[in-house]
Protein backbone atom coordinates (compact mmCIF):
# COMPACT_ATOMS: atom_id res chain seq x y z
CA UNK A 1 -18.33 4.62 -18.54
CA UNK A 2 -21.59 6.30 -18.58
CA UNK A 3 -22.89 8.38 -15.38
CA UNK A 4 -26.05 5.69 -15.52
CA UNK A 5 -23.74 2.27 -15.08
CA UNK A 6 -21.39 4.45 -12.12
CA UNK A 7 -24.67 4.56 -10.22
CA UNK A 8 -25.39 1.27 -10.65
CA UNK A 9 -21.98 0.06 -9.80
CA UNK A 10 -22.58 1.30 -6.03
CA UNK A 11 -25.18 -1.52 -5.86
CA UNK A 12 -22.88 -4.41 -5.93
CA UNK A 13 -21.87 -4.66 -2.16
CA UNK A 14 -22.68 -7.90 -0.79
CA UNK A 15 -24.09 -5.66 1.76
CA UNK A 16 -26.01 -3.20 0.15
CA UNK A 17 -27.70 -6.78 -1.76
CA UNK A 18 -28.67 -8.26 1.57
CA UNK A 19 -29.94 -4.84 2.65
CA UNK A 20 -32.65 -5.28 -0.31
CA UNK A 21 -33.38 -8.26 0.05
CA UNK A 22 -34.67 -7.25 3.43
CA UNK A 23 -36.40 -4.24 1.91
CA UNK A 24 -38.26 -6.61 -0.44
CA UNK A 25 -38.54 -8.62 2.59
CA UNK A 26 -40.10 -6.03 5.15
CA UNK A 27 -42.06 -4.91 2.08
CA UNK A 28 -43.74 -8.23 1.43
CA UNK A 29 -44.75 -8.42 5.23
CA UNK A 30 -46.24 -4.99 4.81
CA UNK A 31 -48.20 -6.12 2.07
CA UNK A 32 -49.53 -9.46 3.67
CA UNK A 33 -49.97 -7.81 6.92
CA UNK A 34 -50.99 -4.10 6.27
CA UNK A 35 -50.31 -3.37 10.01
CA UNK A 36 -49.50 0.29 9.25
CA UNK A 37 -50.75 2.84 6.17
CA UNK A 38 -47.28 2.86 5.09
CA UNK A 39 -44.11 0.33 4.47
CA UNK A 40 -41.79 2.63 6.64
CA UNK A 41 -39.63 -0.30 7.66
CA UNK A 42 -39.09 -1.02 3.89
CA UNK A 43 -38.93 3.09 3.27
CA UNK A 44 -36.27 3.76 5.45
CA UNK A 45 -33.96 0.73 4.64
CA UNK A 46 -34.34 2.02 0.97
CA UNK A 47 -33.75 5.19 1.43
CA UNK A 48 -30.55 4.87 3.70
CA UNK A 49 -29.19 2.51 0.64
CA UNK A 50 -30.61 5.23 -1.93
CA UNK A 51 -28.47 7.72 -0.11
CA UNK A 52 -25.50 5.63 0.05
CA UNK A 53 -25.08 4.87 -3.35
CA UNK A 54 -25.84 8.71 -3.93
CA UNK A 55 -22.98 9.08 -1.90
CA UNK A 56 -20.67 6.73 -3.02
CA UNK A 57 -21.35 7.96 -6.95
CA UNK A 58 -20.72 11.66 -5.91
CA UNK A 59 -17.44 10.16 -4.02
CA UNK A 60 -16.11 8.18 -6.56
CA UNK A 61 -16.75 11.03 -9.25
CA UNK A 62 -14.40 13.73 -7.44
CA UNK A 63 -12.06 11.04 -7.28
CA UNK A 64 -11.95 10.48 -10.93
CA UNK A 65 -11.40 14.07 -11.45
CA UNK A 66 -8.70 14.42 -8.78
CA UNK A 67 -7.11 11.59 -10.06
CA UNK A 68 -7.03 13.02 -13.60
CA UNK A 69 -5.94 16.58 -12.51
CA UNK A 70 -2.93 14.44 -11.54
CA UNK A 71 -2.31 12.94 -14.09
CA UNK A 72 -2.31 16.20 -16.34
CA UNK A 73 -0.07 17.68 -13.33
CA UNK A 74 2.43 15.15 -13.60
CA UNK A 75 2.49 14.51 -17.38
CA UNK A 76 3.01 18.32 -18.08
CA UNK A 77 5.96 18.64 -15.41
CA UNK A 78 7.39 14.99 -16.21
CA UNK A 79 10.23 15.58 -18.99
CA UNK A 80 12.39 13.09 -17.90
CA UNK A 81 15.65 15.23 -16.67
CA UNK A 82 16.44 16.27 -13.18
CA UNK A 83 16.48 19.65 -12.14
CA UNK A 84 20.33 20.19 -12.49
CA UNK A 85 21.07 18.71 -15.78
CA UNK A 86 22.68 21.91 -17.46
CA UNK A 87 24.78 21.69 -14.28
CA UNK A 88 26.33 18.15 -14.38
CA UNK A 89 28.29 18.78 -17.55
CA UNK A 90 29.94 21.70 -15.97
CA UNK A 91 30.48 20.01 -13.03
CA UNK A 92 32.46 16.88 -15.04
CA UNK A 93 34.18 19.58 -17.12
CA UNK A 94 35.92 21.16 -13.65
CA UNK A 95 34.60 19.51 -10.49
CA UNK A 96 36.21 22.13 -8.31
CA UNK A 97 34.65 25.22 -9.74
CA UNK A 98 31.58 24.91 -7.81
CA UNK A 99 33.25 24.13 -4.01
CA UNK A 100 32.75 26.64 -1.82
């Protein structure tokens, strides 16, 4: 999946929507209103979902790479035999070689 659609994805939330919508909202009011030079309302509800979704990309990629340095872990150590195998045919050749 490209890096462009990951970013994207961390705008799906229902609650990261509604927090938009209100952006768009408190943006609209600015612009019928013009109480203040700036929409800081709108500004700073952006921003804190800007920096979430920042967040949640950067999250979400070290995950993908931890979870694939375990995968090559595992696949390079996973042959299939338990550690004694060259031991259990010895051991049903003469079980009481190995008693202490």
């Amino acid at each position: 999946m490209p890096a462009w659609r990951k970013f994207l994805a961390q705008f799906r939330g229902v609650l990261v929507i509604l927090l938009l919508i209100a952006t768009l909202i408190s943006a609209g009011l600015w612009l019928s209103e013009h109480e203040s030079a700036l929409p800081y309302e709108a500004m700073a509800i952006f921003a804190v979902v800007l920096l979430n979704a920042v967040m949640g990309y950067i999250q979400q990629s070290r995950a993908e790479e931890a979870v694939a340095a375990l995968r090559q872990m595992s696949a390079a150590h996973a042959n299939g035999a338990y550690p004694f195998q060259e031991l259990l045919p010895r051991l049903l050749r003469d079980p009481h070689a190995y008693l202490i």
